[in-house]
Protein backbone atom coordinates (compact mmCIF):
# COMPACT_ATOMS: atom_id res chain seq x y z
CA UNK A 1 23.35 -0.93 0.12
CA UNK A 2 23.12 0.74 -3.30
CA UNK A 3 27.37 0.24 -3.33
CA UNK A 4 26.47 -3.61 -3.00
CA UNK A 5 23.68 -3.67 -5.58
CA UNK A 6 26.31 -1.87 -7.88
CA UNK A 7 29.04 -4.01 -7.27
CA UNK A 8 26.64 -7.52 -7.82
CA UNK A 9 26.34 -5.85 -11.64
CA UNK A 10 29.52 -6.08 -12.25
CA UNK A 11 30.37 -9.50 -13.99
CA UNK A 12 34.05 -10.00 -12.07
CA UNK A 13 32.34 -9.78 -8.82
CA UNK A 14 29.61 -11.73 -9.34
CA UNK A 15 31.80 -14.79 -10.99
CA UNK A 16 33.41 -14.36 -7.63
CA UNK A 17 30.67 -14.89 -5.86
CA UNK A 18 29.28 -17.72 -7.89
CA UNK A 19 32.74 -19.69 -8.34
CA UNK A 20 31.96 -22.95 -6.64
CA UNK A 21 35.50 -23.92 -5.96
CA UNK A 22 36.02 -20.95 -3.73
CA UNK A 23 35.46 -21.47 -0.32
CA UNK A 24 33.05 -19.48 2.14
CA UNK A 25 36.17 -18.11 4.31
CA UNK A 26 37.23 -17.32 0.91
CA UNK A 27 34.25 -15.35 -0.64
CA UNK A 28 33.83 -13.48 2.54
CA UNK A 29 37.64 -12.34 2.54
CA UNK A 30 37.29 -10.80 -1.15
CA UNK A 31 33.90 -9.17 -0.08
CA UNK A 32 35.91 -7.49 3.27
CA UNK A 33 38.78 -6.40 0.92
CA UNK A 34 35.91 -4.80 -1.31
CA UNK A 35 33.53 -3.56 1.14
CA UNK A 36 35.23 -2.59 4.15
CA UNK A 37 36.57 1.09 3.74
CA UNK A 38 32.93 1.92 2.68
CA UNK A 39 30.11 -0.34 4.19
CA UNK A 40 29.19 -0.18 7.97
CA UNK A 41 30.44 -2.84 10.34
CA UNK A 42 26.53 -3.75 10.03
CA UNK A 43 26.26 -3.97 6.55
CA UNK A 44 28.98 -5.78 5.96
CA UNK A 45 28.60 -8.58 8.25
CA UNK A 46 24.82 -8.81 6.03
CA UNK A 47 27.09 -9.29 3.34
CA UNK A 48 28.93 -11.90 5.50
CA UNK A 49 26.06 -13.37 6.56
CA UNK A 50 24.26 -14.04 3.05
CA UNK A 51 27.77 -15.69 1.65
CA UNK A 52 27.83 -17.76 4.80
CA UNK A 53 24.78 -19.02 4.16
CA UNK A 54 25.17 -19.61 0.38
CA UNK A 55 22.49 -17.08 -0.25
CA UNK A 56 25.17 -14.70 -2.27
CA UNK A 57 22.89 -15.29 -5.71
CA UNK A 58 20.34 -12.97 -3.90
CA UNK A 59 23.19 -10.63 -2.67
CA UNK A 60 21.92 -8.17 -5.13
CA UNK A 61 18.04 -8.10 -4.77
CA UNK A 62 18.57 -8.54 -0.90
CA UNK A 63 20.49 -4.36 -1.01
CA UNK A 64 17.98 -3.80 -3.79
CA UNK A 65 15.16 -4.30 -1.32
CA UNK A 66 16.85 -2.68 1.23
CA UNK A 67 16.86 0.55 -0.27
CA UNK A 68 13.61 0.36 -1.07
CA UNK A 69 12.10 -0.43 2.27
CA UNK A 70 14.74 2.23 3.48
CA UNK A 71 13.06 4.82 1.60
CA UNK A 72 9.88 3.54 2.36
CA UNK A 73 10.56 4.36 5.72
CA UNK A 74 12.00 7.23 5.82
CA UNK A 75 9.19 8.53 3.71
CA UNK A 76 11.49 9.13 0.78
CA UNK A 77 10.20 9.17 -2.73
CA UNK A 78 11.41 8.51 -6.09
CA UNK A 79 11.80 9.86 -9.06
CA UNK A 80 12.71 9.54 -12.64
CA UNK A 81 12.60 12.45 -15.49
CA UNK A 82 12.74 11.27 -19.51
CA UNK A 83 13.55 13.64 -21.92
CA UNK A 84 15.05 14.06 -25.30
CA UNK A 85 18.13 16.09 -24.40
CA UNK A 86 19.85 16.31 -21.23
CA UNK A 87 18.48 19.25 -18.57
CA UNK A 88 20.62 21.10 -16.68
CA UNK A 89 21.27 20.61 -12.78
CA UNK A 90 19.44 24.34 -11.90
CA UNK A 91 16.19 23.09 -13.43
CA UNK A 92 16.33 19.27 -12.13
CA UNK A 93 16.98 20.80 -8.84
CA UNK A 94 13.80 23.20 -9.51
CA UNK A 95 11.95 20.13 -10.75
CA UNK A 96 12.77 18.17 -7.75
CA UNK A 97 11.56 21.10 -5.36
CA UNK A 98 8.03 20.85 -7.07
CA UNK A 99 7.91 17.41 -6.60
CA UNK A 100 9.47 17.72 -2.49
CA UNK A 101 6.37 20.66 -2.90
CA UNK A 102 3.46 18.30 -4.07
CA UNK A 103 4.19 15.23 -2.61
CA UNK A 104 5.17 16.60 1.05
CA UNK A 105 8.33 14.29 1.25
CA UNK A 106 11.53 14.02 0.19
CA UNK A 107 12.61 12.97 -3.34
CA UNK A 108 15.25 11.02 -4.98
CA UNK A 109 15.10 12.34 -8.57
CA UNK A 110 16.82 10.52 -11.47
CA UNK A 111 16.97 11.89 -15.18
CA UNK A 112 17.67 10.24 -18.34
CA UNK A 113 18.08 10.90 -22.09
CA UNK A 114 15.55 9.30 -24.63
CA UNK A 115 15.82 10.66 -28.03
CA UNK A 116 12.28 8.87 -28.83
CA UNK A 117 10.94 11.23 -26.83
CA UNK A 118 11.45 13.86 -29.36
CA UNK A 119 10.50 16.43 -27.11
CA UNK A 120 8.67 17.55 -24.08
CA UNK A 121 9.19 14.91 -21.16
CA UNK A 122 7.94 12.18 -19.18
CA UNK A 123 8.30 11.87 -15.28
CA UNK A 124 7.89 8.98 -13.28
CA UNK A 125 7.01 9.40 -9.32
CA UNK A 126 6.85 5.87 -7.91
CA UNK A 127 4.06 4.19 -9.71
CA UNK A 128 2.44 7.21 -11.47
CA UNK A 129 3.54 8.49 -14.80
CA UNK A 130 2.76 11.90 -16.41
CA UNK A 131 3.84 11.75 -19.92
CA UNK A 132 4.14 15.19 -21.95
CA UNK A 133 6.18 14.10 -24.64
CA UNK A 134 6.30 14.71 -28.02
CA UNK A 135 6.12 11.30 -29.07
CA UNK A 136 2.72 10.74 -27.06
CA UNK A 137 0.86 13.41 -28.31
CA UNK A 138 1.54 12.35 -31.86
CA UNK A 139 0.62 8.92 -30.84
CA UNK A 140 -2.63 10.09 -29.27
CA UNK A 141 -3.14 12.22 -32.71
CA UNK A 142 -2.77 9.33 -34.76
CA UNK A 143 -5.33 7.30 -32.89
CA UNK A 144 -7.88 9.93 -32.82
CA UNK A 145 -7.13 10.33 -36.90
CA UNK A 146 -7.44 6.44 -37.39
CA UNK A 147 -10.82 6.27 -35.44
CA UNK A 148 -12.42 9.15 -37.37
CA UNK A 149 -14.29 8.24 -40.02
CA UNK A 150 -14.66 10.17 -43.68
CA UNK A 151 -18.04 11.00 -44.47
CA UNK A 152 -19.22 12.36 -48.08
């Protein structure tokens, strides 16, 4: 499913699928050609399924939500990792085994580069954030400085 949620972001493919002269036998053809070396019999009759019923708009939130319910069930939890210059794959993979550690589940772990960050990091497990960045300390400085007042 995350193949099929790529492949709806690119704008060929999804002109494809949104081309109203095409027919349905058509549309599901191309999507065969695409998919079949490397979708399950399974997932691609899904795919199949959603063009045959003119539902292909939603191709791409319908694997979106797949993998996430997936996950969910498998008890699989993800990840993201900001930082201001990229890390190297010894310490993500260290970073993830803390996480695996704290969490008591698996982990998909994602990292990206954000030179606004300045420095430090910010990582993102499911819906809670810890942010030790650079750029939010300063930010938290600068409030405190603007809500003290000078006294004579």
């Amino acid at each position: 499913m995350a193949l099929v949620s790529e492949t709806c972001k690119v704008e060929d493919f999804q002109e494809m699928l949104m081309m109203p002269s095409l027919k349905v036998s058509q549309k599901n053809k191309m999507a065969n050609a695409i998919f079949e070396k490397h979708l399950s019999k399974l997932s691609l009759s899904l795919v199949n399924l959603v063009i045959e019923n003119k539902r292909e708009a939603h191709l791409a939130g319908i694997a979106r939500n797949f993998s996430t319910l997936y996950r969910k069930n498998q008890g699989i939890r993800t990840a993201s990792l900001v930082t201001a210059t990229p890390i190297a794959d010894s310490s993500l993979k260290e970073i993830k085994a803390l996480i695996k550690k704290a969490y008591d589940s698996e982990v998909e772990l994602s990292s990206a580069v954000d030179q606004d960050v300045i420095g430090g990091f910010i990582l993102t497990v499911e819906d809670q954030q810890y942010d030790a960045s650079v750029a939010n300390s300063l930010q938290k400085i600068r409030k405190q400085l603007l809500q003290t007042s000078i006294v004579k």
